[in-house]
PDB file of N, CA and C in Angstrom:
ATOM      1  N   UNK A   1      -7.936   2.287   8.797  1.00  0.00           N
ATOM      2  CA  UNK A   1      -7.576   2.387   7.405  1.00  0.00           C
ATOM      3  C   UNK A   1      -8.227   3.580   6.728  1.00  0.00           C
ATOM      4  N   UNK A   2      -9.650   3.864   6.921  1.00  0.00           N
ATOM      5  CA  UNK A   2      -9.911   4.875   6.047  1.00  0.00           C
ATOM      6  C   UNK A   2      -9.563   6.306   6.718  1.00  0.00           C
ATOM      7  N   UNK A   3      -8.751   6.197   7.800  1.00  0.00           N
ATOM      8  CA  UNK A   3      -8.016   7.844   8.300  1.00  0.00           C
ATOM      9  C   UNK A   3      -6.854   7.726   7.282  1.00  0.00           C
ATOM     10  N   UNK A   4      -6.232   6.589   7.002  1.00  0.00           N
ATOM     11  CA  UNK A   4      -5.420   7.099   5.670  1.00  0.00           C
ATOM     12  C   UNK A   4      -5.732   7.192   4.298  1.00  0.00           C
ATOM     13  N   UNK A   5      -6.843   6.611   3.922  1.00  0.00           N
ATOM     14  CA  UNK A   5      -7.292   6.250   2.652  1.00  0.00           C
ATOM     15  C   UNK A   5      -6.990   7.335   1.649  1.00  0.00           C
ATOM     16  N   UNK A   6      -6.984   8.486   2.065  1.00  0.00           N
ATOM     17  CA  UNK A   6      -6.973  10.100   1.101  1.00  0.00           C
ATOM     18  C   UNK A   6      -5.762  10.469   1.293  1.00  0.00           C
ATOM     19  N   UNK A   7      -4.294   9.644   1.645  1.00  0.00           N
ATOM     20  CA  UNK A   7      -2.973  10.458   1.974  1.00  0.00           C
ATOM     21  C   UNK A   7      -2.550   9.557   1.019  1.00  0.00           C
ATOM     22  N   UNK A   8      -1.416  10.001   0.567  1.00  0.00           N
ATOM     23  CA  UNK A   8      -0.120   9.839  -0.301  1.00  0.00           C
ATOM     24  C   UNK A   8       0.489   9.006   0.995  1.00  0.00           C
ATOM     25  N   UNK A   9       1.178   7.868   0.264  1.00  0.00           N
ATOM     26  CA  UNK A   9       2.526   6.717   0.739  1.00  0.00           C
ATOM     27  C   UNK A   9       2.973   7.749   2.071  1.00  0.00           C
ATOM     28  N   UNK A  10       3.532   8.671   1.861  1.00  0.00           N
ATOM     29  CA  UNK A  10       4.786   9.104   2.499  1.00  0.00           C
ATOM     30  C   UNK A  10       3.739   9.859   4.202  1.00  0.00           C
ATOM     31  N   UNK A  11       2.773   9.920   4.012  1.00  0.00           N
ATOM     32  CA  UNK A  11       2.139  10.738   4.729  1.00  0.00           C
ATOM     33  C   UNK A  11       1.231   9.373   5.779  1.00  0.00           C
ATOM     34  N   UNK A  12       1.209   8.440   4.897  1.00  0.00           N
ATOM     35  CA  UNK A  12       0.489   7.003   5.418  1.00  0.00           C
ATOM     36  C   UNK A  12       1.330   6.510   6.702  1.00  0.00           C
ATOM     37  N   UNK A  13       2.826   6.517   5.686  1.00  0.00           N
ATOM     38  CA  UNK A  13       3.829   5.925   6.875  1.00  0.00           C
ATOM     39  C   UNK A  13       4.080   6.594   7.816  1.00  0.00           C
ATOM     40  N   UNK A  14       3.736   8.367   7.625  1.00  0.00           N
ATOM     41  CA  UNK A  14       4.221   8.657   9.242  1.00  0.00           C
ATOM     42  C   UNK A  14       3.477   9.124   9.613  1.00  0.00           C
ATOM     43  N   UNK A  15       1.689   8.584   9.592  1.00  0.00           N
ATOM     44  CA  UNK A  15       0.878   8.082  10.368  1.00  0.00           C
ATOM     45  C   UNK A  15       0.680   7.004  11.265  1.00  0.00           C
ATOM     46  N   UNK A  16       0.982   6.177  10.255  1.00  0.00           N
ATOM     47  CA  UNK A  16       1.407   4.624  10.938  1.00  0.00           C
ATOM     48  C   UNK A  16       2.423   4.629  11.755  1.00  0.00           C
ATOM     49  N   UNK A  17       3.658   5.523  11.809  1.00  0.00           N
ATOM     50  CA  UNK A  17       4.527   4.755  12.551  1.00  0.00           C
ATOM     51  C   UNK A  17       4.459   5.668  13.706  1.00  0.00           C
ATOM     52  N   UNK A  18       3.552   6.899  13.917  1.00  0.00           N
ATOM     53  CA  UNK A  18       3.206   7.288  15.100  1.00  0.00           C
ATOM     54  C   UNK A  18       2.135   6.359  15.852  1.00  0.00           C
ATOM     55  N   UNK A  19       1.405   5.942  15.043  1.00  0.00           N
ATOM     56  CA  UNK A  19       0.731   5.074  15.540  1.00  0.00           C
ATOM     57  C   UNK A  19       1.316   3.823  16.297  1.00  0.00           C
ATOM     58  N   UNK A  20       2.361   3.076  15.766  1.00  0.00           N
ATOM     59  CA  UNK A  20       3.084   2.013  16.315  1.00  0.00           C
ATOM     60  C   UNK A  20       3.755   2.914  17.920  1.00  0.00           C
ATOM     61  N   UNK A  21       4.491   4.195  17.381  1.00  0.00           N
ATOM     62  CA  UNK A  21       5.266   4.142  18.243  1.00  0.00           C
ATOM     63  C   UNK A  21       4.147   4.802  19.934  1.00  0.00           C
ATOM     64  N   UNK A  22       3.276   5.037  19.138  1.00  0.00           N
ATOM     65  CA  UNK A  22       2.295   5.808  20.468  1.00  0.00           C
ATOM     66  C   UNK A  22       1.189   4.252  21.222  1.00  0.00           C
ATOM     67  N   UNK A  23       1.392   3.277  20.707  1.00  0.00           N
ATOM     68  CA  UNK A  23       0.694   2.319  21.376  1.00  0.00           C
ATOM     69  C   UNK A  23       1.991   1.377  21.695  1.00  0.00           C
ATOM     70  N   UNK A  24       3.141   1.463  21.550  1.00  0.00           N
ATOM     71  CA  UNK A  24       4.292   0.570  21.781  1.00  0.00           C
ATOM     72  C   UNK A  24       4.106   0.126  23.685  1.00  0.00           C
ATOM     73  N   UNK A  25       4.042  -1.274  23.898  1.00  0.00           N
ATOM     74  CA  UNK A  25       4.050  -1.847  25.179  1.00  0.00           C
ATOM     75  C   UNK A  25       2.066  -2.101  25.424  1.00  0.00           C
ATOM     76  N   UNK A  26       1.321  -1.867  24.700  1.00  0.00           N
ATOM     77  CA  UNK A  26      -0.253  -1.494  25.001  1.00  0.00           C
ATOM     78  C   UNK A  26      -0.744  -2.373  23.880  1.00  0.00           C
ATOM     79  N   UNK A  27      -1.963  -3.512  23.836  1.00  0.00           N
ATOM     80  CA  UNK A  27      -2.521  -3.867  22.737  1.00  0.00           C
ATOM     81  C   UNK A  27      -3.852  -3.292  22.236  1.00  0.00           C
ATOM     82  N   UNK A  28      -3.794  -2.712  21.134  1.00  0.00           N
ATOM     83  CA  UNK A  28      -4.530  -2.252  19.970  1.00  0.00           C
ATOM     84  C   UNK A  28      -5.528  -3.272  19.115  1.00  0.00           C
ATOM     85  N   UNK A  29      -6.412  -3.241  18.832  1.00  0.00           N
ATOM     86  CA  UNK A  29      -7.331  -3.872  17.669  1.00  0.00           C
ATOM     87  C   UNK A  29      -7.827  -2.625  16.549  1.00  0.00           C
ATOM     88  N   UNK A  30      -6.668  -3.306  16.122  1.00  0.00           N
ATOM     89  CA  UNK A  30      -6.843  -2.408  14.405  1.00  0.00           C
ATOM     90  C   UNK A  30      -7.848  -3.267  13.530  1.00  0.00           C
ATOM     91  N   UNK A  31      -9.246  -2.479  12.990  1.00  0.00           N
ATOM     92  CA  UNK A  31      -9.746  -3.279  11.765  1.00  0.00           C
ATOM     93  C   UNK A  31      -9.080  -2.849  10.166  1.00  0.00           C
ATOM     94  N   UNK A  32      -8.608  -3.764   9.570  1.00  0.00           N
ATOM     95  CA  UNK A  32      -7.666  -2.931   8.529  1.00  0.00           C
ATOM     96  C   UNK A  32      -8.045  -4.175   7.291  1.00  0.00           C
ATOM     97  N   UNK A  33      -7.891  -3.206   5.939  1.00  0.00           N
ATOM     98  CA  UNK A  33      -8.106  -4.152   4.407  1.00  0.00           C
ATOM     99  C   UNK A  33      -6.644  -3.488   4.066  1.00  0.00           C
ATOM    100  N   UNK A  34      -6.138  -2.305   4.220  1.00  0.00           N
ATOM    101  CA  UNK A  34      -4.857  -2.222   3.462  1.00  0.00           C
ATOM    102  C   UNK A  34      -3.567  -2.610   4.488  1.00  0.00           C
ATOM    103  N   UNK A  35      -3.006  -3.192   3.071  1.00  0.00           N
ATOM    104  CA  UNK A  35      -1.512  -4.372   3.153  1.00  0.00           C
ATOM    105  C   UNK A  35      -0.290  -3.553   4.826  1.00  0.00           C
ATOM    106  N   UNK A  36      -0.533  -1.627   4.390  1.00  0.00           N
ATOM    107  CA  UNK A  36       0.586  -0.949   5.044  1.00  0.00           C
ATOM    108  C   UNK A  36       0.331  -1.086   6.432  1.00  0.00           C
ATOM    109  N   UNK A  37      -1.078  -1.423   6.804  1.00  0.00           N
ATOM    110  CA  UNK A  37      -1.619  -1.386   8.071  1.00  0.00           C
ATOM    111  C   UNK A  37      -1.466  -2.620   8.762  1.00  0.00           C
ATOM    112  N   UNK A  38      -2.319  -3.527   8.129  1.00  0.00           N
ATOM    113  CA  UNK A  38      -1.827  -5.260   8.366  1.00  0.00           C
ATOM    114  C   UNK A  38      -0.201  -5.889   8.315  1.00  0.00           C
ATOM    115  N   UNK A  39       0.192  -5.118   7.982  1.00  0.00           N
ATOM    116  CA  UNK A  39       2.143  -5.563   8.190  1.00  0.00           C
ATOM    117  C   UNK A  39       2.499  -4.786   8.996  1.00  0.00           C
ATOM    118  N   UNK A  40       2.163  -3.852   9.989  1.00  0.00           N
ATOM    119  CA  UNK A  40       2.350  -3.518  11.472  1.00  0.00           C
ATOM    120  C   UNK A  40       2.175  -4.530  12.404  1.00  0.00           C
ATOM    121  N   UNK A  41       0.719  -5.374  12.103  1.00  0.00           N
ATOM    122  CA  UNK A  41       0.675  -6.153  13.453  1.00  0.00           C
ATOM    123  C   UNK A  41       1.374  -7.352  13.648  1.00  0.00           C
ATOM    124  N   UNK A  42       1.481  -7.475  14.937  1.00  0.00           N
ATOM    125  CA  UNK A  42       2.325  -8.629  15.302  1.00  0.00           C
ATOM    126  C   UNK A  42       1.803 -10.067  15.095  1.00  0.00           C
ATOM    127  N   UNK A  43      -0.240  -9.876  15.583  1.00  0.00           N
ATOM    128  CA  UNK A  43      -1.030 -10.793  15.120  1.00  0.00           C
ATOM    129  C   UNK A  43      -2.343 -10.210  13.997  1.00  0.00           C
ATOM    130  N   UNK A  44      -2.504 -11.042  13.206  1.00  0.00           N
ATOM    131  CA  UNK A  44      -3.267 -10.722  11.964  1.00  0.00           C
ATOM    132  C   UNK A  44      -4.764 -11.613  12.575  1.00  0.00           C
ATOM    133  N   UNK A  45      -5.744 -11.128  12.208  1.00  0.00           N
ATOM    134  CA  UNK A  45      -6.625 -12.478  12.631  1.00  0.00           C
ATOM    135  C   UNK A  45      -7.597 -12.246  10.943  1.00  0.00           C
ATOM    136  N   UNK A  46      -7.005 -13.061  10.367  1.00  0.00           N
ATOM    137  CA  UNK A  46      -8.193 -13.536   8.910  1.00  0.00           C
ATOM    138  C   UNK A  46      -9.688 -13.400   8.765  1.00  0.00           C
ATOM    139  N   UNK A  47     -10.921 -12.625   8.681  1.00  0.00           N
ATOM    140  CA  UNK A  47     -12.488 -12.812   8.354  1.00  0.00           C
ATOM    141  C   UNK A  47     -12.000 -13.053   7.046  1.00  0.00           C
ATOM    142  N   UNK A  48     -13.337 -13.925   6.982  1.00  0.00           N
ATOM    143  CA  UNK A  48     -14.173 -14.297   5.485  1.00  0.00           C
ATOM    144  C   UNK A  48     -15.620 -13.995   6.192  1.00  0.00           C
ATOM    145  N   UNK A  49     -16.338 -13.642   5.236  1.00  0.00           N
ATOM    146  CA  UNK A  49     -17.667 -13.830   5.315  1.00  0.00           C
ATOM    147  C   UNK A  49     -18.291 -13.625   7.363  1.00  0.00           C
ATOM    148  N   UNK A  50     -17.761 -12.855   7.781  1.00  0.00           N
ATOM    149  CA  UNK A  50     -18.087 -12.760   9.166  1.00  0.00           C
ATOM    150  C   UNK A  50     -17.300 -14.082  10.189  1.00  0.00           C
ATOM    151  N   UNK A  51     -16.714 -14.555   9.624  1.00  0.00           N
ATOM    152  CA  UNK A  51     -15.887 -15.989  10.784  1.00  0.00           C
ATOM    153  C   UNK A  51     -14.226 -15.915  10.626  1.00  0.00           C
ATOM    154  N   UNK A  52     -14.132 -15.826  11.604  1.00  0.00           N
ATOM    155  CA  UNK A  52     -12.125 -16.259  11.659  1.00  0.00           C
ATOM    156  C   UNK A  52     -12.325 -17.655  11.072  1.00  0.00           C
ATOM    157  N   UNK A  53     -11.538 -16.961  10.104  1.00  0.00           N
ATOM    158  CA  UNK A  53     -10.709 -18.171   9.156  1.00  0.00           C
ATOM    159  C   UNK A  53      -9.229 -19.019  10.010  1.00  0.00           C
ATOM    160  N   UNK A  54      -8.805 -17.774  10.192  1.00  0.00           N
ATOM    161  CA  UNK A  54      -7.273 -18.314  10.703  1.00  0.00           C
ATOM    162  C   UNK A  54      -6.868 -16.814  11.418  1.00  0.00           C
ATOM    163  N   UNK A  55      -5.698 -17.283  12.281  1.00  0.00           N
ATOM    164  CA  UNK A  55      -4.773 -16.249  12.972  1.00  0.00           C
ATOM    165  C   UNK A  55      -3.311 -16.350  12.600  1.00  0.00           C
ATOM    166  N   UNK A  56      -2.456 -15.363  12.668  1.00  0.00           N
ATOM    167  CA  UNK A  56      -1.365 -15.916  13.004  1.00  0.00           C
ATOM    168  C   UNK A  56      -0.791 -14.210  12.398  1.00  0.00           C
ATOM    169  N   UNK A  57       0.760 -14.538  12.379  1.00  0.00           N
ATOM    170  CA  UNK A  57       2.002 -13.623  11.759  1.00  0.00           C
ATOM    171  C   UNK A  57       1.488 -13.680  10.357  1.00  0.00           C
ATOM    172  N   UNK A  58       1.547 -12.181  10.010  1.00  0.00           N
ATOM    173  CA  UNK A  58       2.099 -12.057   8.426  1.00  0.00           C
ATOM    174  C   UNK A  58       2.514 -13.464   7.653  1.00  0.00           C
ATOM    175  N   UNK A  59       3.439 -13.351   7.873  1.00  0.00           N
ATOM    176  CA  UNK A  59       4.632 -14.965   7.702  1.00  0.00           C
ATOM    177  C   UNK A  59       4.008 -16.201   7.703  1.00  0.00           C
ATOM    178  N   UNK A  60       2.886 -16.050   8.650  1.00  0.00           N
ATOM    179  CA  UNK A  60       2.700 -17.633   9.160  1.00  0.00           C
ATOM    180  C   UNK A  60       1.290 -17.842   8.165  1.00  0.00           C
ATOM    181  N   UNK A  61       0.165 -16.452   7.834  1.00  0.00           N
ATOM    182  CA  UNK A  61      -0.975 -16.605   6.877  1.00  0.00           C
ATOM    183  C   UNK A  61      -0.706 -17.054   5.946  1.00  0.00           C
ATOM    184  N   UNK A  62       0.629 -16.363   5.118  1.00  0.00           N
ATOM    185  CA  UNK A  62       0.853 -16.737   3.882  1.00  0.00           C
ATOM    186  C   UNK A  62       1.380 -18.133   3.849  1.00  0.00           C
ATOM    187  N   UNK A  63       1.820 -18.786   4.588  1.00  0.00           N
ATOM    188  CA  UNK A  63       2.384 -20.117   4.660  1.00  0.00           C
ATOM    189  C   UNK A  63       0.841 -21.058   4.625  1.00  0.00           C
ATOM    190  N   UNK A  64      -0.069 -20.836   5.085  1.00  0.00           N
ATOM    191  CA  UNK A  64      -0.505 -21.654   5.663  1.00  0.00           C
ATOM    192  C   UNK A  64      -2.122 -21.545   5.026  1.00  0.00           C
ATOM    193  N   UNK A  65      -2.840 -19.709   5.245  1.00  0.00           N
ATOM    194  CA  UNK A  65      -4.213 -19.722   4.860  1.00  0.00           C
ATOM    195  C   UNK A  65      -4.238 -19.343   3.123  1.00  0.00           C
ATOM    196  N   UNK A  66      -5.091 -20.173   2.462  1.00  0.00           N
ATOM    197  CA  UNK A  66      -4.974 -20.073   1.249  1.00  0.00           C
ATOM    198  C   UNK A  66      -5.990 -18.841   1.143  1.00  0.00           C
ATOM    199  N   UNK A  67      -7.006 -18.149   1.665  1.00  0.00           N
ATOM    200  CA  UNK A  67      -7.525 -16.978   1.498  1.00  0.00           C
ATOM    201  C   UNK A  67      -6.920 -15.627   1.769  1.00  0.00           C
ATOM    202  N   UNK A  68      -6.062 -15.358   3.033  1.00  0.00           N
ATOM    203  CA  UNK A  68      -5.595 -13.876   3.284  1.00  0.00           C
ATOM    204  C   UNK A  68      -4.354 -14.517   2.043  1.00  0.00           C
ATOM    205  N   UNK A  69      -3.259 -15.758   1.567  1.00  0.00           N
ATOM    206  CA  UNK A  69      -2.679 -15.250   0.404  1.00  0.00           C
ATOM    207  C   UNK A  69      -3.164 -15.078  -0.891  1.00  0.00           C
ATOM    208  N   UNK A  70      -4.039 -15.031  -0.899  1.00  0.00           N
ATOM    209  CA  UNK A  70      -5.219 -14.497  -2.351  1.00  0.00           C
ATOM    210  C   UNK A  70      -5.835 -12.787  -2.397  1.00  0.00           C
ATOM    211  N   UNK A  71      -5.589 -12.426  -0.868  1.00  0.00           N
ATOM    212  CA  UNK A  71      -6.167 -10.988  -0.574  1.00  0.00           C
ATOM    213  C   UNK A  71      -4.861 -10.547  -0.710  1.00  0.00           C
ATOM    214  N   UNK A  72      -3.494 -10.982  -0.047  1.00  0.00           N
ATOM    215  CA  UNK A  72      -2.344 -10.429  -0.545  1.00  0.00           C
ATOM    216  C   UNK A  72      -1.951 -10.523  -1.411  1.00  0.00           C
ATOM    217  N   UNK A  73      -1.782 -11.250  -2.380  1.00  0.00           N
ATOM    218  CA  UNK A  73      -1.465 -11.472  -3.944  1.00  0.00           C
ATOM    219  C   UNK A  73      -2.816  -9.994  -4.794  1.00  0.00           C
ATOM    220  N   UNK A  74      -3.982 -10.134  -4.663  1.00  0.00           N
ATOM    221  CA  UNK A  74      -4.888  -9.177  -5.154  1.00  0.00           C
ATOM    222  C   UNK A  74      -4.303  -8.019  -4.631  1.00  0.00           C
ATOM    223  N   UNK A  75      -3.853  -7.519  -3.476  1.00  0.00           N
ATOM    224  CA  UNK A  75      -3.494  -6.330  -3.319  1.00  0.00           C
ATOM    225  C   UNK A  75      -2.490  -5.743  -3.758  1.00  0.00           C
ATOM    226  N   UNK A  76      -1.285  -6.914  -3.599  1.00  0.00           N
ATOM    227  CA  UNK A  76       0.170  -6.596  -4.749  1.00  0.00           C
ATOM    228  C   UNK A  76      -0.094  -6.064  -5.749  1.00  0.00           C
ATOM    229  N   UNK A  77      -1.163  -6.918  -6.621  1.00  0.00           N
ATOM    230  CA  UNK A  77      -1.592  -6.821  -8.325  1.00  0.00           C
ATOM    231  C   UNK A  77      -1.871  -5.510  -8.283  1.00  0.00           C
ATOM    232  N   UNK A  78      -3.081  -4.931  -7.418  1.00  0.00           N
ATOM    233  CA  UNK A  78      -3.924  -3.844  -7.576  1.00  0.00           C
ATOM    234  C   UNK A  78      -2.950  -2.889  -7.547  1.00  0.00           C
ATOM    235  N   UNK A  79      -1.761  -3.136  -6.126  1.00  0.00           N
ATOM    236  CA  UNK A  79      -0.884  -2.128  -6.371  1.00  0.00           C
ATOM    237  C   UNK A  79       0.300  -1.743  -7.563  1.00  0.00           C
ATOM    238  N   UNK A  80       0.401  -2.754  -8.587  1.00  0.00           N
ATOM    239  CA  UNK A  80       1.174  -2.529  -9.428  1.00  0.00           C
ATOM    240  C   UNK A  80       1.041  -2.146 -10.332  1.00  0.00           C
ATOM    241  N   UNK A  81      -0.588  -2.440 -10.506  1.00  0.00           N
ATOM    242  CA  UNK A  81      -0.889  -1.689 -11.554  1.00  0.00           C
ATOM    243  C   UNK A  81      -1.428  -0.373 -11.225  1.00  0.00           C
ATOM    244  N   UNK A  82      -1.858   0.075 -10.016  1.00  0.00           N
ATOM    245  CA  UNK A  82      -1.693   1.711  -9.714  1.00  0.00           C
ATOM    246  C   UNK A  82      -0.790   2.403 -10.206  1.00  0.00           C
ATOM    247  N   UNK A  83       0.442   1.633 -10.000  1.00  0.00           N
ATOM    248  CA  UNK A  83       2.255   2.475  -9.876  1.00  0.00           C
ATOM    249  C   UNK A  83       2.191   2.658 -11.990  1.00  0.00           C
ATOM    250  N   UNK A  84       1.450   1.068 -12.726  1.00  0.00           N
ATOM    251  CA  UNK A  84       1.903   1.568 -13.671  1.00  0.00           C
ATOM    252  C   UNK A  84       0.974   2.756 -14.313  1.00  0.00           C
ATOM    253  N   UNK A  85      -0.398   2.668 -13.904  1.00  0.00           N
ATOM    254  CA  UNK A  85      -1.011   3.971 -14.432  1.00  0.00           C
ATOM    255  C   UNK A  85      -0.608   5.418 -13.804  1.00  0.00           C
ATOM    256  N   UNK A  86       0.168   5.488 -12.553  1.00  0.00           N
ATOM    257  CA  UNK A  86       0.838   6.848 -12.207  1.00  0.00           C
ATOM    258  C   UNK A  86       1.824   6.882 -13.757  1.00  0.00           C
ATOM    259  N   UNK A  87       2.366   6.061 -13.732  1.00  0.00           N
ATOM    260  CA  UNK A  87       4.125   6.740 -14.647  1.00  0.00           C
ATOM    261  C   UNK A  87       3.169   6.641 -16.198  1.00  0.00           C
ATOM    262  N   UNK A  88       2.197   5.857 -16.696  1.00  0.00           N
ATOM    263  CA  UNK A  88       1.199   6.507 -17.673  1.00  0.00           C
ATOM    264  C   UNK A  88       0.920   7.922 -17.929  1.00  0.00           C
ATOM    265  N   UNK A  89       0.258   7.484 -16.852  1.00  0.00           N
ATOM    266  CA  UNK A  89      -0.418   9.773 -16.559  1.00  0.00           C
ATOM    267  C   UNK A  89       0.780  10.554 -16.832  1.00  0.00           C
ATOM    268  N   UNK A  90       2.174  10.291 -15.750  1.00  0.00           N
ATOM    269  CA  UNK A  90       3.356  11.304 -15.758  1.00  0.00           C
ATOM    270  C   UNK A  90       3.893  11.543 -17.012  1.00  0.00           C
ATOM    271  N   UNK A  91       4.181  10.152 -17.915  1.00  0.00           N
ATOM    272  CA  UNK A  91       4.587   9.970 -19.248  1.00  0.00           C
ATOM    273  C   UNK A  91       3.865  11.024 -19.843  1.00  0.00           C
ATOM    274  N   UNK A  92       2.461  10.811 -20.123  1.00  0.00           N
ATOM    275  CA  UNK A  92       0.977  11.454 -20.634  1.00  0.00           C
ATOM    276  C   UNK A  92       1.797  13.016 -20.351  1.00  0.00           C
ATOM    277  N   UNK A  93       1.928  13.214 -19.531  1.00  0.00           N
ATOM    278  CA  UNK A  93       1.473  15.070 -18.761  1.00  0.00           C
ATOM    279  C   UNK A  93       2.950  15.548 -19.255  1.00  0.00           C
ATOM    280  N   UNK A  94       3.993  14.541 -19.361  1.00  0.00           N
ATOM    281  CA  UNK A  94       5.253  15.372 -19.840  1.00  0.00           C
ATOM    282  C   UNK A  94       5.204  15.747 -21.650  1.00  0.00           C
ATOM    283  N   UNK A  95       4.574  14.574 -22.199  1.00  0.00           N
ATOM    284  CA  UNK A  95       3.949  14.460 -23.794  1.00  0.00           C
ATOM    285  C   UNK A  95       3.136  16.210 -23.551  1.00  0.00           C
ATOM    286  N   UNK A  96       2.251  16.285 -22.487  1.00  0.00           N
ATOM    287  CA  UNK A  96       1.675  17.765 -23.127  1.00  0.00           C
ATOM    288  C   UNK A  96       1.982  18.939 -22.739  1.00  0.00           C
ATOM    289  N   UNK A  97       3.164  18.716 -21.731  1.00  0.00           N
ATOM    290  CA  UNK A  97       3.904  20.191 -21.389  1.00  0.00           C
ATOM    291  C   UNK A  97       5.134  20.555 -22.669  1.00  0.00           C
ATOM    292  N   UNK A  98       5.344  19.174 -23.116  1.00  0.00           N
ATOM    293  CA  UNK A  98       6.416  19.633 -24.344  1.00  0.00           C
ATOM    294  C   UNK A  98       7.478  18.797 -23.978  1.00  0.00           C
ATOM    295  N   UNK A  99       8.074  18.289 -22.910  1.00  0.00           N
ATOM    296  CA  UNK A  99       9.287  17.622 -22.712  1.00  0.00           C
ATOM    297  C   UNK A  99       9.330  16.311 -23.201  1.00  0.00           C
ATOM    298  N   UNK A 100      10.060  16.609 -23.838  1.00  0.00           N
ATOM    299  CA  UNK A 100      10.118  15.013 -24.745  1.00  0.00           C
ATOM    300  C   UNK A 100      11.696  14.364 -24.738  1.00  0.00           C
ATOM    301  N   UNK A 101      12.143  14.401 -23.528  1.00  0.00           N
ATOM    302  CA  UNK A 101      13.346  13.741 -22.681  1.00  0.00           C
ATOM    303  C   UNK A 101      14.510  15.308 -23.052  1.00  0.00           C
ATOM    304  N   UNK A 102      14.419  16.179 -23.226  1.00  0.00           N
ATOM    305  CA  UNK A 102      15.326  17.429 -23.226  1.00  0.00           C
ATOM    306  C   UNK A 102      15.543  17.853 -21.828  1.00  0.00           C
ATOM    307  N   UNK A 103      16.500  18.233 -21.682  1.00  0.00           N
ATOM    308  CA  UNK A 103      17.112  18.712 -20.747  1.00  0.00           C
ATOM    309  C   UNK A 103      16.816  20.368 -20.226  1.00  0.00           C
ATOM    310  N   UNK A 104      16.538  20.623 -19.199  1.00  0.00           N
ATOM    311  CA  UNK A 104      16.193  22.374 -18.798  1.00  0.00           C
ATOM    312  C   UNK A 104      17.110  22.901 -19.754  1.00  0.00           C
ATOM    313  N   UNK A 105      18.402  23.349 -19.976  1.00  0.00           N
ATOM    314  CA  UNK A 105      19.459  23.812 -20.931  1.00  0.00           C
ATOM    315  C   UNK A 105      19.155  23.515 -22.565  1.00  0.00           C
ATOM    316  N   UNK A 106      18.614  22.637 -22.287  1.00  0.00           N
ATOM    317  CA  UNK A 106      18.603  22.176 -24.437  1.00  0.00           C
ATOM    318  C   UNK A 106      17.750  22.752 -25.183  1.00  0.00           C
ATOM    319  N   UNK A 107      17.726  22.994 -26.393  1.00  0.00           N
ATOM    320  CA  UNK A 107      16.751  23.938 -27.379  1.00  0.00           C
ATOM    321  C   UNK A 107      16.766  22.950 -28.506  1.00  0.00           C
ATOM    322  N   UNK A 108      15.605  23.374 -28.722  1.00  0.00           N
ATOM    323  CA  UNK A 108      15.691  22.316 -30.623  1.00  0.00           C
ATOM    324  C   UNK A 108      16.120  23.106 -31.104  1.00  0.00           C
ATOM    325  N   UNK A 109      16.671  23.063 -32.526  1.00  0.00           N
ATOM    326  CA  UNK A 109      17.621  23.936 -33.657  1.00  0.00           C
ATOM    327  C   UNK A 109      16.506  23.618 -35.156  1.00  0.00           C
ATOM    328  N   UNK A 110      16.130  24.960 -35.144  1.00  0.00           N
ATOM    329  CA  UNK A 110      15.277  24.519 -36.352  1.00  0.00           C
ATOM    330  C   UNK A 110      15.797  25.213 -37.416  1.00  0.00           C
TER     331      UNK A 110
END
């Protein structure tokens, strides 16, 4: 996880999916906290506090361990509210370049 920690989405995934496709048929032990990494594996294995909690599928944690769906629900959150402070900032940065929904072609008429 922290070889991606400093990349942008788009640069994460096609890390990761060289990664999938360069260990495909071979098993891997990934230690991972982010969501993009842990929804590659086929098996997840749950710590708390230094002890397996539980194992299983994506699918099968959230059904079943009430802690990894509390780490996935927290990570959703964390991520949504990332996405809304990006379009903040973007909103923000178009407010101080001047564009205030005008079009490249349009002029104010004063």
């Amino acid at each position: 996880d922290d070889a991606t920690s400093a990349v942008d989405p788009s640069v994460e995934q096609a890390i990761l999916g060289g990664l999938r496709d360069a260990s495909s048929g071979t098993t891997v032990l990934v230690v991972a906290y982010r969501m993009a990494t842990i929804l590659l594996a086929d098996e997840v294995v749950y710590v708390e506090e230094g002890r397996v909690v539980d194992h299983g599928s994506h699918a099968e944690l959230l059904g079943r361990c009430a802690g990894y769906e509390r780490l996935v629900t927290a990570y959703a959150r964390e991520a949504a509210e990332r996405e809304a402070i990006a379009a903040d900032e973007e909103f923000d940065d178009d407010l101080r370049l001047g564009d205030h929904g005008r079009g490249p072609a349009e002029e104010v008429s004063r």
